[in-house]
PDB file of N, CA and C in Angstrom:
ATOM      1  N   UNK A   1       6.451  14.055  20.079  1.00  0.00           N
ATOM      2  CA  UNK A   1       5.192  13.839  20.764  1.00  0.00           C
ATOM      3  C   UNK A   1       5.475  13.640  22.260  1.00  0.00           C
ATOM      4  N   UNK A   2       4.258  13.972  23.112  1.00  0.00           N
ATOM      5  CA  UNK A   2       4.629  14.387  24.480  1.00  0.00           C
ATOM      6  C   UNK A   2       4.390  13.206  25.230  1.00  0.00           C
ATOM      7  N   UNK A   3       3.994  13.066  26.485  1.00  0.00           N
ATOM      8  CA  UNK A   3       3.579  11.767  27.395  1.00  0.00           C
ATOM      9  C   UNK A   3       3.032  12.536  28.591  1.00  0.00           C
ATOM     10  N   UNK A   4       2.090  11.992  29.306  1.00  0.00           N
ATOM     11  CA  UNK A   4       1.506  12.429  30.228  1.00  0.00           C
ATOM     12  C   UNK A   4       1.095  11.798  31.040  1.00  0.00           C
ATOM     13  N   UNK A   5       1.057  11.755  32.232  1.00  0.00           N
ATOM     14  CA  UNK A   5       1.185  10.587  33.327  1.00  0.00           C
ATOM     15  C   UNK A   5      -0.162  10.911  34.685  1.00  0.00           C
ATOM     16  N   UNK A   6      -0.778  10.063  35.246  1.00  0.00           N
ATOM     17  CA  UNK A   6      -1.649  10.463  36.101  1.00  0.00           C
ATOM     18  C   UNK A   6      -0.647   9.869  36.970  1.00  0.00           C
ATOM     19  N   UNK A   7      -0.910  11.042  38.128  1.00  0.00           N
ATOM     20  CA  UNK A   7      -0.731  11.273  39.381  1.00  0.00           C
ATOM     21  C   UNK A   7      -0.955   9.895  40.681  1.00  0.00           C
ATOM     22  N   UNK A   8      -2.124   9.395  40.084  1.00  0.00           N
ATOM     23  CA  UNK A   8      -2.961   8.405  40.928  1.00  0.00           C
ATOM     24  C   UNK A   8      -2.666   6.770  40.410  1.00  0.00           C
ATOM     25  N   UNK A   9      -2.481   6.337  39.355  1.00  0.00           N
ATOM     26  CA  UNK A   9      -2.682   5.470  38.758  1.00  0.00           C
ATOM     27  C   UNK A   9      -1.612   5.043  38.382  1.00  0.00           C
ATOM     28  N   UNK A  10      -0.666   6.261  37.463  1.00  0.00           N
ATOM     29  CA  UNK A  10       0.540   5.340  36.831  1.00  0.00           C
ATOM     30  C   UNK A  10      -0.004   5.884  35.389  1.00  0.00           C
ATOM     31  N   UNK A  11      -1.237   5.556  34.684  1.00  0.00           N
ATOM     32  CA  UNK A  11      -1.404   5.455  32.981  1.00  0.00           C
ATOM     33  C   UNK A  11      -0.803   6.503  32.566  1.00  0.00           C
ATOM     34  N   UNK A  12      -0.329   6.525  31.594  1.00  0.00           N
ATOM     35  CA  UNK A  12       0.515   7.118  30.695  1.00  0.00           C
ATOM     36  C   UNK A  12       0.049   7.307  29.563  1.00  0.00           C
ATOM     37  N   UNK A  13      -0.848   8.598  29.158  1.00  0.00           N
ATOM     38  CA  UNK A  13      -1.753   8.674  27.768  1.00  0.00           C
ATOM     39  C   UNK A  13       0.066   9.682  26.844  1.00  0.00           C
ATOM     40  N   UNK A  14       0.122   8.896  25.984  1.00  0.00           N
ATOM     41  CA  UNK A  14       0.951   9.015  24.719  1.00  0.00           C
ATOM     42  C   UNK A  14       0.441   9.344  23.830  1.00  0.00           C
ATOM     43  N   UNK A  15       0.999  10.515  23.376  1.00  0.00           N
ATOM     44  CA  UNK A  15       0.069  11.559  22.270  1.00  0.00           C
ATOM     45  C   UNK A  15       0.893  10.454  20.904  1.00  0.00           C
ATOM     46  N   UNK A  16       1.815   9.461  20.762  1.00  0.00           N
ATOM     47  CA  UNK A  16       1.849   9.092  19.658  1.00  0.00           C
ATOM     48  C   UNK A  16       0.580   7.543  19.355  1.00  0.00           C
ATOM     49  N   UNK A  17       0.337   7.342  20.402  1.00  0.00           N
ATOM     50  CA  UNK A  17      -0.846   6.536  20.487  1.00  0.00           C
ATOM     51  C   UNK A  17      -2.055   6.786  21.008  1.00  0.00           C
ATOM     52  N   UNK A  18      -2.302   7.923  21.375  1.00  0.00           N
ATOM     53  CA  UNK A  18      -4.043   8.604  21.469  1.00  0.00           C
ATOM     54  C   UNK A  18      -4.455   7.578  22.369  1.00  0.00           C
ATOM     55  N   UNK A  19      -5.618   7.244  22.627  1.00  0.00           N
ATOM     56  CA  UNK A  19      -6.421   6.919  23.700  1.00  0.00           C
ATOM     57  C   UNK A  19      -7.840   6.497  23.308  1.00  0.00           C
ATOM     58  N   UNK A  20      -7.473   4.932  21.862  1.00  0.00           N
ATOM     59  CA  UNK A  20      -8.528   4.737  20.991  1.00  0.00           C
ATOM     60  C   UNK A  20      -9.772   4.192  21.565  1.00  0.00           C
ATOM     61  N   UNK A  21      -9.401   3.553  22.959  1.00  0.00           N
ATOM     62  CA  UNK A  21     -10.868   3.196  23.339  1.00  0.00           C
ATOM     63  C   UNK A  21     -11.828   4.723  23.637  1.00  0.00           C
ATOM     64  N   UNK A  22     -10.872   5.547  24.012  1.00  0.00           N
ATOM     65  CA  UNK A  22     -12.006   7.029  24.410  1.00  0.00           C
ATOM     66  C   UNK A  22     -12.069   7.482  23.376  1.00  0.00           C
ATOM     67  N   UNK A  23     -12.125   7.155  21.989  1.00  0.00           N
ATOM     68  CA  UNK A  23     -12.552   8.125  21.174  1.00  0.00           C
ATOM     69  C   UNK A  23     -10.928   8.731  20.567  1.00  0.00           C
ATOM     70  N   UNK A  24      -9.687   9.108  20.669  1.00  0.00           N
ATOM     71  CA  UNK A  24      -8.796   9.638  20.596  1.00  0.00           C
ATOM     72  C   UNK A  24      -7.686   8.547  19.512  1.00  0.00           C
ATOM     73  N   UNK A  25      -7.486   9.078  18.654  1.00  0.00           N
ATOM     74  CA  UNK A  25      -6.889   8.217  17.343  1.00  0.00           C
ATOM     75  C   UNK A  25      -5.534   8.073  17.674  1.00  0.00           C
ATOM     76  N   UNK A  26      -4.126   7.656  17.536  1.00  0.00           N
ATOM     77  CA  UNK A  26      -3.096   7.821  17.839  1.00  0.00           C
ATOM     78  C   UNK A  26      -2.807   9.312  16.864  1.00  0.00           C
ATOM     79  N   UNK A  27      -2.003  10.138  17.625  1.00  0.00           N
ATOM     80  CA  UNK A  27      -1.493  11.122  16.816  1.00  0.00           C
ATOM     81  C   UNK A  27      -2.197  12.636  18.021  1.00  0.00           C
ATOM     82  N   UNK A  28      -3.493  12.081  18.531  1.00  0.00           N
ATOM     83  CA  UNK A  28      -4.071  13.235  19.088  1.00  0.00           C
ATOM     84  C   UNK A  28      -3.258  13.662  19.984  1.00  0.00           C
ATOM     85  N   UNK A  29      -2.876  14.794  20.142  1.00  0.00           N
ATOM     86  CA  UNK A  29      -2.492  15.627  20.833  1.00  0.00           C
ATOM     87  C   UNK A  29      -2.612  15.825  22.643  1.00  0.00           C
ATOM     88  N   UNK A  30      -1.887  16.477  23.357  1.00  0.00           N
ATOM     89  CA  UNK A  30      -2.608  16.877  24.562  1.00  0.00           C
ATOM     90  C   UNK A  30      -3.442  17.935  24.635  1.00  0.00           C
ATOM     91  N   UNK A  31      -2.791  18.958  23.982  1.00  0.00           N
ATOM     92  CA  UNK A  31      -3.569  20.612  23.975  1.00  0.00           C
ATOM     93  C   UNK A  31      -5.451  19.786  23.251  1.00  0.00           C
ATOM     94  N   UNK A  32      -5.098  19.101  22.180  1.00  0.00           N
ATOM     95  CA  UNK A  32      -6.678  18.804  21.238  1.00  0.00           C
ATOM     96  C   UNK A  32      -7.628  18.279  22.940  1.00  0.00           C
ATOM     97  N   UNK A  33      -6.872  17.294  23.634  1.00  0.00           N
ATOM     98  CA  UNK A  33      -8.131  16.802  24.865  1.00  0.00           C
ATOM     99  C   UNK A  33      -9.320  17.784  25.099  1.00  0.00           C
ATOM    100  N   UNK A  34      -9.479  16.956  25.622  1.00  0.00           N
ATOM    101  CA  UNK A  34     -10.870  18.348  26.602  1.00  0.00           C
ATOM    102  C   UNK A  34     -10.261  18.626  28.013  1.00  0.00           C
ATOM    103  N   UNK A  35     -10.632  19.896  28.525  1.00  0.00           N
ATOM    104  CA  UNK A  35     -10.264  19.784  30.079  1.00  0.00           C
ATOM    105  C   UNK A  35     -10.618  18.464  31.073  1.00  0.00           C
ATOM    106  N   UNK A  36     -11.839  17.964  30.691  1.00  0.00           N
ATOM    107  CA  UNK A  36     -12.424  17.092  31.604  1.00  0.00           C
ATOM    108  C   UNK A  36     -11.961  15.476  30.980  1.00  0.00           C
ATOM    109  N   UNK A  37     -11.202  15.647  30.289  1.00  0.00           N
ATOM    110  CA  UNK A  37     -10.451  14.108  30.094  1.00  0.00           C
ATOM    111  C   UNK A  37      -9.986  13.455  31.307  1.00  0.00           C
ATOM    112  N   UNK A  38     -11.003  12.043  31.546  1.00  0.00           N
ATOM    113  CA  UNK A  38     -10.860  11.304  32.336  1.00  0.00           C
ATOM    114  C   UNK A  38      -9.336  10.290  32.257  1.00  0.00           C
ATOM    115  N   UNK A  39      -9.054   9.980  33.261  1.00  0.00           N
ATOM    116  CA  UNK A  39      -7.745   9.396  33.218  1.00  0.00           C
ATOM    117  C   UNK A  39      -8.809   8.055  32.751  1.00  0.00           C
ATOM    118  N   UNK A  40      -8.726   7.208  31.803  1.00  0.00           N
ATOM    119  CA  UNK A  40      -8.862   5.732  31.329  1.00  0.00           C
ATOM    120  C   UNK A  40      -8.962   4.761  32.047  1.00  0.00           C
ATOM    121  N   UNK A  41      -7.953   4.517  32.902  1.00  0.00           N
ATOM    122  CA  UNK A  41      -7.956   3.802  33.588  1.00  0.00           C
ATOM    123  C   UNK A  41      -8.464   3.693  35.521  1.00  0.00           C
ATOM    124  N   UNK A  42      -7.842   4.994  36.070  1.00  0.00           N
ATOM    125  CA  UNK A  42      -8.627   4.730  37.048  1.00  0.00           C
ATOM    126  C   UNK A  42     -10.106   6.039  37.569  1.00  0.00           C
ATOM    127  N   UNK A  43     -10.063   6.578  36.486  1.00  0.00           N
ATOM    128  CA  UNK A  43     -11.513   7.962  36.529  1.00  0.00           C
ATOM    129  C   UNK A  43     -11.489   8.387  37.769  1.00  0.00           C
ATOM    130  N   UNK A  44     -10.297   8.794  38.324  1.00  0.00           N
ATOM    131  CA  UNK A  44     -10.292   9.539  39.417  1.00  0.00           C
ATOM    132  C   UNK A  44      -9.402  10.965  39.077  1.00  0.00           C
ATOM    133  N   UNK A  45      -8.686  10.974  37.691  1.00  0.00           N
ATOM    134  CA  UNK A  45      -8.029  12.083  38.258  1.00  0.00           C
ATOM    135  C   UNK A  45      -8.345  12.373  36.489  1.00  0.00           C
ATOM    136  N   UNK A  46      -8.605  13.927  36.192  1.00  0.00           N
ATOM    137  CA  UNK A  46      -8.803  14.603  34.956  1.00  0.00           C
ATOM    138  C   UNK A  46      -7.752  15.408  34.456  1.00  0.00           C
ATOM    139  N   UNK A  47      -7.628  16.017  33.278  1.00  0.00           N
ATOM    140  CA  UNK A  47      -6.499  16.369  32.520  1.00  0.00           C
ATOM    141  C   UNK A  47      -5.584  17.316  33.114  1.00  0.00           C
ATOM    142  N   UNK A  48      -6.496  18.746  33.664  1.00  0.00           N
ATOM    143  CA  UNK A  48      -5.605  18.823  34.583  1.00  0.00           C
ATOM    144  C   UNK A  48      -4.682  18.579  35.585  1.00  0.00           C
ATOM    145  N   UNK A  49      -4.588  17.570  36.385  1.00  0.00           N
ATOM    146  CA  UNK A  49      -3.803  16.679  37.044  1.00  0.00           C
ATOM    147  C   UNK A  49      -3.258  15.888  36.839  1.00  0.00           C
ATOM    148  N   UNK A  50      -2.902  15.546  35.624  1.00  0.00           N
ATOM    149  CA  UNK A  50      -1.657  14.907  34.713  1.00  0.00           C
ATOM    150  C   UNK A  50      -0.276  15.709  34.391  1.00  0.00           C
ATOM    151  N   UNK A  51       0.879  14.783  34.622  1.00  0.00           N
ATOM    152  CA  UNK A  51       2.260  15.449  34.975  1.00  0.00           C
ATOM    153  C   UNK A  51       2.954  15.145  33.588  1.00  0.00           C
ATOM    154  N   UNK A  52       3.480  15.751  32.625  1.00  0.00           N
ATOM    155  CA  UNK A  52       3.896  16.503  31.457  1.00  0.00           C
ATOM    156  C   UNK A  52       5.468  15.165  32.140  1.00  0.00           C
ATOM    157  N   UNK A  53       5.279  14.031  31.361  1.00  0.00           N
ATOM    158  CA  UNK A  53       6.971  13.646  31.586  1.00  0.00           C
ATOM    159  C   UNK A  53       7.654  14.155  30.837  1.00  0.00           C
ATOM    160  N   UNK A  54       8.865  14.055  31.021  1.00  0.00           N
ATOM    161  CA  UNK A  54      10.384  14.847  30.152  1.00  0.00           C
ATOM    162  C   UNK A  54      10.709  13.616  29.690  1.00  0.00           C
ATOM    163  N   UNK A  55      11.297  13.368  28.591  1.00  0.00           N
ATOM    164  CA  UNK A  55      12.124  12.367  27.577  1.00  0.00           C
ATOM    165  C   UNK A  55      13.018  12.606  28.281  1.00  0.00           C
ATOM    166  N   UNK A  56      13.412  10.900  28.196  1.00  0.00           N
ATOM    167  CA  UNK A  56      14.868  10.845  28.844  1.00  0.00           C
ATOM    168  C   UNK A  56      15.603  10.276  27.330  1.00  0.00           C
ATOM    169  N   UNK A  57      16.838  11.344  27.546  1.00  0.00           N
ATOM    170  CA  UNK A  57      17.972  10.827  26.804  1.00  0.00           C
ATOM    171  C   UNK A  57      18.802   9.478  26.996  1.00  0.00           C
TER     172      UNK A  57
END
């Protein structure tokens, strides 16, 4: 499972923990979002503008 990071804020939506206050169960995916997925925490920046982190070994 992937991790995804806003640009602006820092939050870190984790596809193994979804994003249960918006509706999003743990397990949901990134591709399942909508384009217009608001970053949670500071609603300034949407799905597109979230940076794909790499696992660190």
């Amino acid at each position: 499972m992937a991790k995804f990071e806003c640009p602006d804020c820092g939050y870190i939506y984790d596809e193994t923990l979804g994003a249960e206050h918006e509706g999003y169960p743990a397990g949901t995916q990134w591709k399942d979002l909508p384009d217009d997925f608001p970053c949670p925490d500071c609603f300034v920046r949407e799905k597109p503008d979230f940076v794909k982190l790499e696992d660190k070994k």
